[in-house]
N, C-alpha and C. Protein backbone atom coordinates (compact mmCIF):
# COMPACT_ATOMS: atom_id res chain seq x y z
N UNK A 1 -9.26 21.75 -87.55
CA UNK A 1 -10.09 20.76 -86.88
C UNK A 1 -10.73 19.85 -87.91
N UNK A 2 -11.30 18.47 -87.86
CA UNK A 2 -11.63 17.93 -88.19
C UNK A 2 -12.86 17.64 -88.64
N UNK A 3 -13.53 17.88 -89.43
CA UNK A 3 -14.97 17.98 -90.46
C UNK A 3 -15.86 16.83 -89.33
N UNK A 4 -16.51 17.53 -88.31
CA UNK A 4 -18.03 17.08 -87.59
C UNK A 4 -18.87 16.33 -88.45
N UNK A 5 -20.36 15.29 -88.19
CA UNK A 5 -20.71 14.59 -88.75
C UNK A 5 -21.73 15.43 -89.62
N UNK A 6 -21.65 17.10 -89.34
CA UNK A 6 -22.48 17.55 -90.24
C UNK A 6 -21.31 18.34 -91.45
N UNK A 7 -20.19 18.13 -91.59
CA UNK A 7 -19.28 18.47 -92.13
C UNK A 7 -18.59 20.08 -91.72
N UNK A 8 -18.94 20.49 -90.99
CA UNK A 8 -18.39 21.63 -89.95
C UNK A 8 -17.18 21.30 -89.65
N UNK A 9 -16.00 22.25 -89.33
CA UNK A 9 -15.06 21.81 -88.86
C UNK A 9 -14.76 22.49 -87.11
N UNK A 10 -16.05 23.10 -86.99
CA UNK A 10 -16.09 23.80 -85.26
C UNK A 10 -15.08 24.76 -85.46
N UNK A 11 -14.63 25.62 -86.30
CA UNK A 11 -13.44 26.65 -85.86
C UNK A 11 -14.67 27.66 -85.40
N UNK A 12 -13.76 28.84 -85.20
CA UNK A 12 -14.34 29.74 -84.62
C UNK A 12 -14.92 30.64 -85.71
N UNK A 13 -14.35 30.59 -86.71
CA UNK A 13 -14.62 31.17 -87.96
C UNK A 13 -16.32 30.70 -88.46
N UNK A 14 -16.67 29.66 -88.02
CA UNK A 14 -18.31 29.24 -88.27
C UNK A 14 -19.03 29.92 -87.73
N UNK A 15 -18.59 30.47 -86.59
CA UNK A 15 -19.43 31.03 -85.34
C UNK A 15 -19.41 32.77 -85.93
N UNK A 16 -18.22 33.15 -86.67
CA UNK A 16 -18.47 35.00 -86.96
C UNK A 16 -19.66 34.54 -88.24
N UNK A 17 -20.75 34.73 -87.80
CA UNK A 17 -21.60 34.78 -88.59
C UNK A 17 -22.03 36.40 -88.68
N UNK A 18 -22.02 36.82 -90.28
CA UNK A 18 -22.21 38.08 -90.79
C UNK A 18 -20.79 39.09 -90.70
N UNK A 19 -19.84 38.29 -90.15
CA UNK A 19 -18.28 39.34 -90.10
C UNK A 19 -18.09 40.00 -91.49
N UNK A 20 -18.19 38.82 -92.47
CA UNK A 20 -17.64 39.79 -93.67
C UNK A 20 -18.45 40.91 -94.30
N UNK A 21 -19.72 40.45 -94.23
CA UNK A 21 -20.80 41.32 -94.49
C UNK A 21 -20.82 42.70 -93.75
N UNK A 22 -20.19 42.45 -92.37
CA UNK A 22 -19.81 43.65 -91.57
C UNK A 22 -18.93 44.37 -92.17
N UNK A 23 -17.32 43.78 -92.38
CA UNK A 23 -16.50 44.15 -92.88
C UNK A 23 -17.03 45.31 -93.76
N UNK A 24 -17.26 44.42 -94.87
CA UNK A 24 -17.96 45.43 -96.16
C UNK A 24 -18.44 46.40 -95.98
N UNK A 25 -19.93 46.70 -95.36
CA UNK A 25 -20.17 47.56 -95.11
C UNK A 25 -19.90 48.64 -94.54
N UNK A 26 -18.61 48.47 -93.92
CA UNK A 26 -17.35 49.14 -93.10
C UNK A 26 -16.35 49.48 -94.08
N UNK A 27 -16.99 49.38 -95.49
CA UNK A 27 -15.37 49.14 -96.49
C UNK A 27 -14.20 48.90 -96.42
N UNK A 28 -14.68 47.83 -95.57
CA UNK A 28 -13.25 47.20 -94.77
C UNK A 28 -13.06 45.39 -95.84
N UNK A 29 -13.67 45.33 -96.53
CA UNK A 29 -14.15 44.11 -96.78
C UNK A 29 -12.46 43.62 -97.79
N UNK A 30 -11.98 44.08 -97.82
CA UNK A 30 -10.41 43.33 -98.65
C UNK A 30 -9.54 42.96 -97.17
N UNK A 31 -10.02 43.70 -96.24
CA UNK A 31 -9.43 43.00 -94.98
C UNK A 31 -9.89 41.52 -94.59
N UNK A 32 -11.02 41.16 -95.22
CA UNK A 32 -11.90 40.11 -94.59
C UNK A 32 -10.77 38.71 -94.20
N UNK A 33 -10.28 38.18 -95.19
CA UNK A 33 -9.77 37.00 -94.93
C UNK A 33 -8.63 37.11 -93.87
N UNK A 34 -7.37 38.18 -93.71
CA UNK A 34 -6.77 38.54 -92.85
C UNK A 34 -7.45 38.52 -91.48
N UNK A 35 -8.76 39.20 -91.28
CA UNK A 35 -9.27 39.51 -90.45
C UNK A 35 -9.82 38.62 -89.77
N UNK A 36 -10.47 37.60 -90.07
CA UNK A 36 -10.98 36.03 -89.87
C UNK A 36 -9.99 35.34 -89.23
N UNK A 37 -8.88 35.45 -89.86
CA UNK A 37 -7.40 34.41 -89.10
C UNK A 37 -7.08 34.92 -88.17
N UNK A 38 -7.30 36.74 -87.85
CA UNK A 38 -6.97 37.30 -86.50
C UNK A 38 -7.42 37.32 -85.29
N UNK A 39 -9.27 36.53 -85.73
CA UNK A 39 -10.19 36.30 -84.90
C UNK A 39 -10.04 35.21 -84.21
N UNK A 40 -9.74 33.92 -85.19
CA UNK A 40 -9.62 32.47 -85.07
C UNK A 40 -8.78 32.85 -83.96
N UNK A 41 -7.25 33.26 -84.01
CA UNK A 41 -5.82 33.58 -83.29
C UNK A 41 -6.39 33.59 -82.10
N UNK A 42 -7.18 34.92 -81.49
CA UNK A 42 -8.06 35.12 -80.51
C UNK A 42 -9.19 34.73 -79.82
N UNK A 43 -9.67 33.53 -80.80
CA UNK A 43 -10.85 32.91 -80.62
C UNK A 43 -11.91 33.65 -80.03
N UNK A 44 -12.19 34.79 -81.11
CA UNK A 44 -13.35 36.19 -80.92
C UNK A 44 -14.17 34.93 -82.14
N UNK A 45 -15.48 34.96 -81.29
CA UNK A 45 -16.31 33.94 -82.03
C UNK A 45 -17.86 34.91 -82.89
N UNK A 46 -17.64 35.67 -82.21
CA UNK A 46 -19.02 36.73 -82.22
C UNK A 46 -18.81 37.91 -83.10
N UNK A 47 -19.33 38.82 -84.41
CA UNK A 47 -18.71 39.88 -84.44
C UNK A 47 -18.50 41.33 -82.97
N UNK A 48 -19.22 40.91 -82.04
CA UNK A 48 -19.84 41.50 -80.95
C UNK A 48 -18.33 41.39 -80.37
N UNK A 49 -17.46 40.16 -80.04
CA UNK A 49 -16.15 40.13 -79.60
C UNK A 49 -15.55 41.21 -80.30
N UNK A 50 -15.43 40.93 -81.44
CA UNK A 50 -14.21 41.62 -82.29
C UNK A 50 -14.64 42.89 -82.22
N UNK A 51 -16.00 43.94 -81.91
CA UNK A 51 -16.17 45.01 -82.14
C UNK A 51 -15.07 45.20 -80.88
N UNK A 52 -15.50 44.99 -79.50
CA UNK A 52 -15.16 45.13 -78.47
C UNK A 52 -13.54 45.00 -78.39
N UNK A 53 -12.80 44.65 -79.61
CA UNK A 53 -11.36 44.61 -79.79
C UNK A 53 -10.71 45.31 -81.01
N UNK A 54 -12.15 46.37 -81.32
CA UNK A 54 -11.62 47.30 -82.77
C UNK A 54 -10.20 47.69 -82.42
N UNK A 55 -9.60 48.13 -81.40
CA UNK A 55 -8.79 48.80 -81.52
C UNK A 55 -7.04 48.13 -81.81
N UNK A 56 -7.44 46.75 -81.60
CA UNK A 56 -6.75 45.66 -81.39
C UNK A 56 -6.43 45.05 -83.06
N UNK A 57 -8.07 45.45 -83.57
CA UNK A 57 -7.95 45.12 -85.12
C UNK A 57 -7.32 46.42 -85.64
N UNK A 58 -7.23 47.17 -85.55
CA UNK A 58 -7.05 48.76 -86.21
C UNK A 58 -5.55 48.64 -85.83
N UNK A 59 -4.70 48.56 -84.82
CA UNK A 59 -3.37 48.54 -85.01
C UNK A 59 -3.17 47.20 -85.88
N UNK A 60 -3.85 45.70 -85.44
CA UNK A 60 -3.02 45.01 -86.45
C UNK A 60 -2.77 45.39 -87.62
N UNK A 61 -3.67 45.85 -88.36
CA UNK A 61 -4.12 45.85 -89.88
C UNK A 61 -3.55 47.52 -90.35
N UNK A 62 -2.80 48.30 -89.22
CA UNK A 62 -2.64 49.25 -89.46
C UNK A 62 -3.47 50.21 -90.47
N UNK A 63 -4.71 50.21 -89.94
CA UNK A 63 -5.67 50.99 -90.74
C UNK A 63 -5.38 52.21 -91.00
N UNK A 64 -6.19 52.70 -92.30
CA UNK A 64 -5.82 54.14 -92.33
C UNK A 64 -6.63 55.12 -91.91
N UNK A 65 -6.54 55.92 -91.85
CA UNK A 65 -7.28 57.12 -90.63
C UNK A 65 -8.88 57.04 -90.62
N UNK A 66 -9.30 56.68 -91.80
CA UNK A 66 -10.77 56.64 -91.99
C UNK A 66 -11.33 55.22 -91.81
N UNK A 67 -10.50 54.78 -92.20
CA UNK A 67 -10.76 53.25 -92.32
C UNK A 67 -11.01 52.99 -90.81
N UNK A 68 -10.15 53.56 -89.86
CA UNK A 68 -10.00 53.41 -88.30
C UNK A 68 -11.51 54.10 -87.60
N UNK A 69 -11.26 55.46 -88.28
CA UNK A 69 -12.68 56.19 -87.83
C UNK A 69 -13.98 55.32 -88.11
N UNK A 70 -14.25 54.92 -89.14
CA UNK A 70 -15.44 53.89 -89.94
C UNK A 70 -15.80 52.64 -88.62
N UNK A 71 -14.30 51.92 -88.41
CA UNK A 71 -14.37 51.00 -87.62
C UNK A 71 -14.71 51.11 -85.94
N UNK A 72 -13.65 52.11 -85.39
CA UNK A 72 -14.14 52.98 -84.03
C UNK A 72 -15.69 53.36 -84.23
N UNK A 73 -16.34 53.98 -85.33
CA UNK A 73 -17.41 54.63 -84.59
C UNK A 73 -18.60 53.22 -84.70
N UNK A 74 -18.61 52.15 -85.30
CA UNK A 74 -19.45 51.57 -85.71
C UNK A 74 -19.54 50.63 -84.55
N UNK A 75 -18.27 50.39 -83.66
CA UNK A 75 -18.21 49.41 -82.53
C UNK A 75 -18.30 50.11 -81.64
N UNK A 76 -18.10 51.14 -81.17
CA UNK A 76 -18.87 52.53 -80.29
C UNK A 76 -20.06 52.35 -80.15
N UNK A 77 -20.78 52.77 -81.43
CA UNK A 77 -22.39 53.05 -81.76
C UNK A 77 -23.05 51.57 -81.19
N UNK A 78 -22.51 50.66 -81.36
CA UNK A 78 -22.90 49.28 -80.96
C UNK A 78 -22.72 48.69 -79.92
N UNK A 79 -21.69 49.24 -79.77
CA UNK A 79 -20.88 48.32 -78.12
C UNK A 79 -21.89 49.14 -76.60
N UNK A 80 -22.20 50.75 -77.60
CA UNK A 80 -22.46 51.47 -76.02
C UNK A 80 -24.63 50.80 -76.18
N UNK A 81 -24.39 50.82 -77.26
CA UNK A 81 -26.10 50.64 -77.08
C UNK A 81 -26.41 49.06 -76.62
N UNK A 82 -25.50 48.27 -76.73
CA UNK A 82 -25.58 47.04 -75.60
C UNK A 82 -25.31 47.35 -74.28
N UNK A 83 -24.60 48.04 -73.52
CA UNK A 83 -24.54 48.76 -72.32
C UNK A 83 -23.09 48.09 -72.06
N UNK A 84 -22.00 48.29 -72.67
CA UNK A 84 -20.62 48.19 -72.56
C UNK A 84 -20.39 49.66 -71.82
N UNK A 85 -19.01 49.00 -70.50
CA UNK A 85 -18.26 49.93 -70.18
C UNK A 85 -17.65 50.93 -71.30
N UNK A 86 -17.83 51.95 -71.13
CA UNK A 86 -17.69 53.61 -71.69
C UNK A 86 -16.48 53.64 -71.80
N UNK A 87 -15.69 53.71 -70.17
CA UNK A 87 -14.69 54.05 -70.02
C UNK A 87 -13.70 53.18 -71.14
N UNK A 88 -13.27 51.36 -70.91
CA UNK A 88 -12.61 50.69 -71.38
C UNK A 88 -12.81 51.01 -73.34
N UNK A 89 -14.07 51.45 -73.83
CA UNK A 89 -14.66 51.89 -74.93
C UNK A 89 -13.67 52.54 -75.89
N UNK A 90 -13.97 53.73 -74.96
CA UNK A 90 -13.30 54.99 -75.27
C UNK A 90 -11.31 55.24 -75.37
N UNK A 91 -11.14 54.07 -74.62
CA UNK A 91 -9.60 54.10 -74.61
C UNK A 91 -9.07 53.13 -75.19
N UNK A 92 -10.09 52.29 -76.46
CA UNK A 92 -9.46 51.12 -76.75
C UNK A 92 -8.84 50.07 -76.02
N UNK A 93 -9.66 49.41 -74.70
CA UNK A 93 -9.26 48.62 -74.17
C UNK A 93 -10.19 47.81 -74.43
N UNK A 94 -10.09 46.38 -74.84
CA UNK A 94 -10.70 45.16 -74.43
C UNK A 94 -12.31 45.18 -73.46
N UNK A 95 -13.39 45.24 -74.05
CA UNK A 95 -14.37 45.55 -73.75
C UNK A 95 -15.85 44.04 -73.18
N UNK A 96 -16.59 43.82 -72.38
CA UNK A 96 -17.47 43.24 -72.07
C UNK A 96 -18.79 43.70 -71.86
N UNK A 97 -19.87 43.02 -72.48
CA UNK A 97 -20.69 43.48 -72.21
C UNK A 97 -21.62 43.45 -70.63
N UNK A 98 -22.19 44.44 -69.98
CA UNK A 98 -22.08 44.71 -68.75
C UNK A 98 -23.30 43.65 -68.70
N UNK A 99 -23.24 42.62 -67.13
CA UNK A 99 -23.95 41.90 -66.96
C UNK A 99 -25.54 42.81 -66.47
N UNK A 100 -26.33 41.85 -66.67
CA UNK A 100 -28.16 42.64 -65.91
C UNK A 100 -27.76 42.58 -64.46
N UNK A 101 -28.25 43.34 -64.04
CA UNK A 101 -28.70 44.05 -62.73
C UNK A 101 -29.71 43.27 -61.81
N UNK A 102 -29.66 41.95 -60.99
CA UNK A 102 -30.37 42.20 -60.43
C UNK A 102 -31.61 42.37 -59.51
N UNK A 103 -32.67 42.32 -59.48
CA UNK A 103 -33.10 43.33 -58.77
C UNK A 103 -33.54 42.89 -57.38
């Protein structure tokens, strides 16, 4: 895309604000640049998207067993304490966070 008048180019990649920093701390962080282009692909703008598609990142990148565990439990631990469906969670399906209630 084309450099905005604040020199932005609007990809989606502006919007994962703190992804790599995630990455890392996930010692996932040599995945980072791969991982960014897989987001853009999908236009997952949020790291909050991409948790909700760990499982989606974990086959691309064919992670290795820990690397997978690291990533599963950290978008688990996160996805359920926003109040994401369990079920879709737990089976690596494509996840949303559950709308308010209400009253």
């Amino acid at each position: 895309a084309a450099p905005d008048a604040n020199g932005q180019d609007g990809s989606t990649l502006d919007n994962l604000a703190g992804f790599d920093e995630w990455l890392v701390t996930l010692r996932l962080g040599h995945y980072a640049r791969q991982a960014r282009a897989w987001c853009e692909a999908r236009g997952l703008a949020r790291v909050a998207d991409v948790k909700g598609h760990w499982k989606e990142l974990a086959d691309e990148f064919s992670l290795k067993p820990l690397e997978r565990k690291r990533l599963e439990k950290d978008a688990v631990d996160i996805l359920v304490a926003d109040g994401v469906d369990n079920f879709n969670l737990l089976h690596g399906l494509p996840v949303t966070a559950a709308e308010p209630q209400q009253v």
